[in-house]
C-alpha atoms as a PDB file:
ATOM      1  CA  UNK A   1      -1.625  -6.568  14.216  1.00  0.00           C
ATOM      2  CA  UNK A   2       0.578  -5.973  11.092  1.00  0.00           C
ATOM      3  CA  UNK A   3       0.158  -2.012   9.920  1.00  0.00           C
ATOM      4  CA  UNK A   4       0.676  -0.991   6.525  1.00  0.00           C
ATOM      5  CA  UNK A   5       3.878   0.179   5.449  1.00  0.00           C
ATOM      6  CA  UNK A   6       2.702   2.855   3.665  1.00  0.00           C
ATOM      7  CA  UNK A   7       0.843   4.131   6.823  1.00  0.00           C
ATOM      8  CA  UNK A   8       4.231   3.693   8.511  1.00  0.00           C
ATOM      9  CA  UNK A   9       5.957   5.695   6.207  1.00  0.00           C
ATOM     10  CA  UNK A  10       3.268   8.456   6.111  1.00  0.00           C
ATOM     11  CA  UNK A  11       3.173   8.876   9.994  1.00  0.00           C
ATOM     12  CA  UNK A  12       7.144   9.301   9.761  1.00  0.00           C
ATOM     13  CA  UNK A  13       7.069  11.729   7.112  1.00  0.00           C
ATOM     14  CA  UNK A  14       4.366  14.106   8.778  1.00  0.00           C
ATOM     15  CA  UNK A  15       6.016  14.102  11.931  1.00  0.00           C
ATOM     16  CA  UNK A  16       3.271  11.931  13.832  1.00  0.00           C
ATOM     17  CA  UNK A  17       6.075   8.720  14.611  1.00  0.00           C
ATOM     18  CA  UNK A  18      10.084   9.202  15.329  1.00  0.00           C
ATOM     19  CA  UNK A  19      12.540   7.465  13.190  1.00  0.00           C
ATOM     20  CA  UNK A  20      12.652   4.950  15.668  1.00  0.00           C
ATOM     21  CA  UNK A  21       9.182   3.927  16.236  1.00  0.00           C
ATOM     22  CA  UNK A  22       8.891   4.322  12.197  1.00  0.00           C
ATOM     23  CA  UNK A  23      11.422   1.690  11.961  1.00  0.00           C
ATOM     24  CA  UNK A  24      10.465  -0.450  14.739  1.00  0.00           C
ATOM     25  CA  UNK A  25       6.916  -1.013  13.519  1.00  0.00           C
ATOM     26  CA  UNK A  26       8.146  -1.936  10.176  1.00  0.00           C
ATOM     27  CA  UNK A  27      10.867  -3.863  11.244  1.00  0.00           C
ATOM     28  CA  UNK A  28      13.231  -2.429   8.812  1.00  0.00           C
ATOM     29  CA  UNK A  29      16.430  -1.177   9.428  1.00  0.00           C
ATOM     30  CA  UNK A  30      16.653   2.117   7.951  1.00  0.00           C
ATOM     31  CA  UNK A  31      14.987   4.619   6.501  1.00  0.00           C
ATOM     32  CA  UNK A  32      15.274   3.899   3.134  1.00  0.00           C
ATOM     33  CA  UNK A  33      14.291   0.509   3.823  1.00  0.00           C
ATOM     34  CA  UNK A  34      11.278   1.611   4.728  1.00  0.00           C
ATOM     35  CA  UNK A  35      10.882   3.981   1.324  1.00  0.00           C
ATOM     36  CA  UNK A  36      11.648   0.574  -0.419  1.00  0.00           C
ATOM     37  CA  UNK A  37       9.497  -1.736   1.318  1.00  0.00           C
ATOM     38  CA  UNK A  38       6.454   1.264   1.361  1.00  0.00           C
ATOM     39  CA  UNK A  39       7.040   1.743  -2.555  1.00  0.00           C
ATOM     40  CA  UNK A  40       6.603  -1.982  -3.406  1.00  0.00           C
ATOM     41  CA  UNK A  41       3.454  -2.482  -1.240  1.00  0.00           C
ATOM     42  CA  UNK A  42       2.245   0.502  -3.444  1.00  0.00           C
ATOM     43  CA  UNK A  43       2.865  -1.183  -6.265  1.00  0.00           C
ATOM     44  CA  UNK A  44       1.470  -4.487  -5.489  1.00  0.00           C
ATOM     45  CA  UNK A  45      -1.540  -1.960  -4.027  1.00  0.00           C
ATOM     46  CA  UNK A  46      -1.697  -0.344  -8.201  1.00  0.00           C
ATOM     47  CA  UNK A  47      -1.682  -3.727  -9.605  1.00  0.00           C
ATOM     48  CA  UNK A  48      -4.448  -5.204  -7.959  1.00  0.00           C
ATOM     49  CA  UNK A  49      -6.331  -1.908  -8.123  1.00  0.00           C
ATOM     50  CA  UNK A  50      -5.825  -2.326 -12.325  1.00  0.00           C
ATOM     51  CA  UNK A  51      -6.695  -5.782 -12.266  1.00  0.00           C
ATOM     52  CA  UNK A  52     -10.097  -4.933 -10.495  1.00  0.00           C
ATOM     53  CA  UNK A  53     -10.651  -2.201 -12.857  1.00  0.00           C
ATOM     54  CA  UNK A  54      -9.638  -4.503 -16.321  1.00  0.00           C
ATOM     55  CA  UNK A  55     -12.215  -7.537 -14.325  1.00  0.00           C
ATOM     56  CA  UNK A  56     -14.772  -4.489 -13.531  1.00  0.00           C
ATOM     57  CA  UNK A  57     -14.737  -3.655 -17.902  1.00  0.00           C
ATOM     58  CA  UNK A  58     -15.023  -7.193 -18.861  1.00  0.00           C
ATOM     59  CA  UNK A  59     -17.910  -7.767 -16.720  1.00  0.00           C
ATOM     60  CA  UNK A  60     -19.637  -4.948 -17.838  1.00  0.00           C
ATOM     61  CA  UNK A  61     -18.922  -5.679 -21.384  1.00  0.00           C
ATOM     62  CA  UNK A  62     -20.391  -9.321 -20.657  1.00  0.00           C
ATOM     63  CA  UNK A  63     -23.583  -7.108 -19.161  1.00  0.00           C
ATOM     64  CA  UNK A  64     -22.629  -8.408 -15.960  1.00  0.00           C
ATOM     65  CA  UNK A  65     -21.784  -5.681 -14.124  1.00  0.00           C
ATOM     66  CA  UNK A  66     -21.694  -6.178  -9.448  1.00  0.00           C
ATOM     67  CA  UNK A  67     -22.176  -4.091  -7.256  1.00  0.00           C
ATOM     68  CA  UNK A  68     -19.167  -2.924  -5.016  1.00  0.00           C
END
Protein backbone atom coordinates (compact mmCIF):
# COMPACT_ATOMS: atom_id res chain seq x y z
CA UNK A 1 0.00 0.00 0.00
CA UNK A 2 1.45 3.31 -1.39
CA UNK A 3 1.43 6.13 1.65
CA UNK A 4 1.27 9.64 0.96
CA UNK A 5 4.27 11.57 0.68
CA UNK A 6 3.16 14.23 2.54
CA UNK A 7 2.36 11.82 5.48
CA UNK A 8 5.94 10.61 4.94
CA UNK A 9 7.36 13.79 5.25
CA UNK A 10 5.23 14.81 8.29
CA UNK A 11 6.15 11.60 10.34
CA UNK A 12 9.96 12.56 9.58
CA UNK A 13 9.65 16.00 10.57
CA UNK A 14 7.87 15.29 14.04
CA UNK A 15 10.21 12.77 14.96
CA UNK A 16 7.68 9.71 14.60
CA UNK A 17 10.01 7.91 11.42
CA UNK A 18 14.10 8.06 11.10
CA UNK A 19 15.64 9.45 8.05
CA UNK A 20 15.92 6.12 6.90
CA UNK A 21 12.57 4.67 7.15
CA UNK A 22 11.39 8.33 5.85
CA UNK A 23 13.31 7.65 2.81
CA UNK A 24 12.71 4.09 2.39
CA UNK A 25 8.93 4.40 2.30
CA UNK A 26 9.14 7.05 -0.24
CA UNK A 27 11.68 5.59 -2.16
CA UNK A 28 13.59 8.71 -2.57
CA UNK A 29 17.00 9.20 -2.05
CA UNK A 30 17.41 12.07 0.12
CA UNK A 31 15.89 14.28 2.10
CA UNK A 32 15.23 16.91 -0.04
CA UNK A 33 13.89 14.58 -2.43
CA UNK A 34 11.41 13.90 -0.30
CA UNK A 35 10.61 17.92 0.40
CA UNK A 36 10.35 17.95 -3.49
CA UNK A 37 8.33 15.05 -4.20
CA UNK A 38 5.93 16.00 -0.79
CA UNK A 39 5.62 19.72 -2.20
CA UNK A 40 4.38 18.65 -5.67
CA UNK A 41 1.81 16.10 -4.37
CA UNK A 42 0.62 19.25 -2.41
CA UNK A 43 0.25 21.00 -5.23
CA UNK A 44 -1.45 18.58 -7.40
CA UNK A 45 -3.55 18.08 -3.81
CA UNK A 46 -4.44 22.46 -4.15
CA UNK A 47 -5.33 22.09 -7.68
CA UNK A 48 -7.82 19.58 -7.54
CA UNK A 49 -9.11 21.01 -4.27
CA UNK A 50 -9.71 24.55 -6.56
CA UNK A 51 -11.11 22.75 -9.30
CA UNK A 52 -13.79 21.14 -6.93
CA UNK A 53 -14.43 24.41 -5.42
CA UNK A 54 -14.69 26.48 -9.16
CA UNK A 55 -17.18 22.96 -10.27
CA UNK A 56 -18.92 23.35 -6.62
CA UNK A 57 -19.80 27.56 -7.78
CA UNK A 58 -20.90 26.69 -11.18
CA UNK A 59 -23.24 24.16 -10.01
CA UNK A 60 -24.69 26.22 -7.60
CA UNK A 61 -24.98 29.06 -9.93
CA UNK A 62 -26.82 26.51 -12.39
CA UNK A 63 -29.14 25.81 -9.01
CA UNK A 64 -27.67 22.54 -9.02
CA UNK A 65 -25.96 22.34 -6.09
CA UNK A 66 -24.83 18.04 -4.55
CA UNK A 67 -24.42 17.05 -1.68
CA UNK A 68 -20.80 16.06 -0.50
Amino acid sequence: MSQSLTIILADYLTGRISTIEALQRSNCQAVDDLVRAARSEGDEIDEYAAQRRRDLVRHAAAGRVQRL
